[in-house]
C-alpha atoms as a PDB file:
ATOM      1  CA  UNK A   1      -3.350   5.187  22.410  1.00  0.00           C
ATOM      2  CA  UNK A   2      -1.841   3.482  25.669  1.00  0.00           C
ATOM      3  CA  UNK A   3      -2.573   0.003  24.094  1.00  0.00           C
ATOM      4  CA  UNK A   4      -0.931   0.761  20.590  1.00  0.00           C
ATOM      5  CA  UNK A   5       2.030   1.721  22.789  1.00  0.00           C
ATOM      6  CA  UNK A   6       2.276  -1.347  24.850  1.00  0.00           C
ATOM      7  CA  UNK A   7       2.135  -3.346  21.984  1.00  0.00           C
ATOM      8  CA  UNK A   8       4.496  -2.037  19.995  1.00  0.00           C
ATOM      9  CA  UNK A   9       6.957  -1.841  23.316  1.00  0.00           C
ATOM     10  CA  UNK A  10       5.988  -5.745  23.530  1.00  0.00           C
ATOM     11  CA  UNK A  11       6.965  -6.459  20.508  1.00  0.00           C
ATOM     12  CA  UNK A  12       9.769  -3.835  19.411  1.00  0.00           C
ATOM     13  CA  UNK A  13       7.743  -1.745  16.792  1.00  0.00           C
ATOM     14  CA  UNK A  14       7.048   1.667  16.426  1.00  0.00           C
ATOM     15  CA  UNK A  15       3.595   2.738  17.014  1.00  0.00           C
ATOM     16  CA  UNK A  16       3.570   3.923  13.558  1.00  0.00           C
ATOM     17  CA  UNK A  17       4.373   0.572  12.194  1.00  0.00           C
ATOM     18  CA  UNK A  18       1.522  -0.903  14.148  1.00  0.00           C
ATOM     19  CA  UNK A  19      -0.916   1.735  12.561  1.00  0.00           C
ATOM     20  CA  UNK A  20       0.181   1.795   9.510  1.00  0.00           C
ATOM     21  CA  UNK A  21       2.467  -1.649   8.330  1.00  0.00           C
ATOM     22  CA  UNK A  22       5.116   0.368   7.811  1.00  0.00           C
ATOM     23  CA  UNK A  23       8.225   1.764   9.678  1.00  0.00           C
ATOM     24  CA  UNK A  24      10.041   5.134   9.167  1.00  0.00           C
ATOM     25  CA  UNK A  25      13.381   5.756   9.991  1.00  0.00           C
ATOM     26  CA  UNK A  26      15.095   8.386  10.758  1.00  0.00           C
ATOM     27  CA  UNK A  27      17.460   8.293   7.135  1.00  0.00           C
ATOM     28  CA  UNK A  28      14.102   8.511   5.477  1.00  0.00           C
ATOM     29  CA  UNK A  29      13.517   5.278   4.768  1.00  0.00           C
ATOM     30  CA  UNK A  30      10.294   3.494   5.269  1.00  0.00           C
ATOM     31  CA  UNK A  31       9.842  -0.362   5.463  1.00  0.00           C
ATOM     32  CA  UNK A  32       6.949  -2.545   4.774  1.00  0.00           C
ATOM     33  CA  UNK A  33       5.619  -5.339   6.593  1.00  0.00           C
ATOM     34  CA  UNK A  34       6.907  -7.698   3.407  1.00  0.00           C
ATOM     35  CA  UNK A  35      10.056  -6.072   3.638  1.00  0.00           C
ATOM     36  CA  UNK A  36      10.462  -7.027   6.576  1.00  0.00           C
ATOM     37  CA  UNK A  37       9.453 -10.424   6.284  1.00  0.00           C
ATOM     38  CA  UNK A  38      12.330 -10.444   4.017  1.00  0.00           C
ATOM     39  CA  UNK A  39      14.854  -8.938   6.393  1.00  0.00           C
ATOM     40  CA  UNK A  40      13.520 -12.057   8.821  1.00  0.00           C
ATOM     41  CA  UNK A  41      14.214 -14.530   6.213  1.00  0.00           C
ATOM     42  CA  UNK A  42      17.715 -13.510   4.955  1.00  0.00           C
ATOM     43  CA  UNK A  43      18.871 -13.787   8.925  1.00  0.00           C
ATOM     44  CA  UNK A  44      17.381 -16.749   8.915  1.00  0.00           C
ATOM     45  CA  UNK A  45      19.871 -18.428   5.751  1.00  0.00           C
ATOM     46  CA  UNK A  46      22.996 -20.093   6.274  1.00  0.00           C
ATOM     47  CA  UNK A  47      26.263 -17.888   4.972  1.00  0.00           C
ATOM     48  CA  UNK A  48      26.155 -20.089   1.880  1.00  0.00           C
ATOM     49  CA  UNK A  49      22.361 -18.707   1.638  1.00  0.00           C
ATOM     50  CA  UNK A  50      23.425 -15.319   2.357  1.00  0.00           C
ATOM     51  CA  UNK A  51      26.059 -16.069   0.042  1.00  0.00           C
ATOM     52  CA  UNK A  52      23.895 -17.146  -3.128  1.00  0.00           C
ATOM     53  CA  UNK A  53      21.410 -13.996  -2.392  1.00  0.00           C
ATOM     54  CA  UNK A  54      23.897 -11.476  -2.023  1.00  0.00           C
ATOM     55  CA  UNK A  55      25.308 -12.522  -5.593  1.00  0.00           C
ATOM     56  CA  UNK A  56      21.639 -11.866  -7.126  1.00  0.00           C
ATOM     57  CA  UNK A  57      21.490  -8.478  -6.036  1.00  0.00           C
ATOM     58  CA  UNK A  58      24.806  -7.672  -6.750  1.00  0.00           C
ATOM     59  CA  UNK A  59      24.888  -9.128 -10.093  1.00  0.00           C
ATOM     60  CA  UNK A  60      21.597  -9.414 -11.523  1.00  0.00           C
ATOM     61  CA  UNK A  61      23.265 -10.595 -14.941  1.00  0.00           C
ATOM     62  CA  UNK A  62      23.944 -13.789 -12.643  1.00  0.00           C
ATOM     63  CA  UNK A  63      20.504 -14.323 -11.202  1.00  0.00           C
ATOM     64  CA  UNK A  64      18.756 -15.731 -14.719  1.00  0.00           C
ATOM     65  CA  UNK A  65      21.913 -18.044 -14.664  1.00  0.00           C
ATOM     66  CA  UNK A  66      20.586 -19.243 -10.720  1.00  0.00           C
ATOM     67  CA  UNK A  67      17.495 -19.411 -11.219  1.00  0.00           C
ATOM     68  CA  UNK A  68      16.998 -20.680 -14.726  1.00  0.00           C
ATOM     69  CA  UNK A  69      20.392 -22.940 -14.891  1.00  0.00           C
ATOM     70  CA  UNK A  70      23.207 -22.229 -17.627  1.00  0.00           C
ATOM     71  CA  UNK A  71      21.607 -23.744 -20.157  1.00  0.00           C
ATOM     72  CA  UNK A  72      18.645 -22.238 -20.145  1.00  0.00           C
ATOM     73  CA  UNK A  73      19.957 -18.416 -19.816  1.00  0.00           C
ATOM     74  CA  UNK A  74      21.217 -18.454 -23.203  1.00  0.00           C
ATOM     75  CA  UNK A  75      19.301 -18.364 -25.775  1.00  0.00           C
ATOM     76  CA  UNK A  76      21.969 -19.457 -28.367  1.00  0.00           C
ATOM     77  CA  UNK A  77      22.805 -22.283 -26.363  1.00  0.00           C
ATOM     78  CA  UNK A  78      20.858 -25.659 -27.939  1.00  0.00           C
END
């Protein structure tokens, strides 16, 4: 137990997140280890990134359009 508890002091998890790839908080929530990973990446991005990402989850209507071009996001358009 004493290791589990300097590692996850070393590297700023819970214990539980050690033991089980997942951390609780205290709203409720739990996080996974790819949610996380996520979390990493979307610091990572430049505000335009940020930017672009924020506008697919906030308007999923608009993420065919970014990810498939205009074009191909309607079907009517030939």
């Amino acid at each position: 137990m004493e290791l589990i508890l300097q590692f996850s002091q070393f590297y700023s998890v819970s214990p539980t997140f050690l033991v089980t790839g997942q951390e609780h908080f205290t709203s409720g929530m739990t996080v996974s280890l790819a949610e996380i990973d996520l979390i990493k990446k979307y610091h990572a991005l430049s505000e335009r990134g940020k930017e672009a990402v924020d506008l697919i989850l906030d308007q999923p209507e608009a993420s065919v359009v970014f990810v498939l071009g205009k074009k191909d996001a309607n079907p009517s358009h030939k």
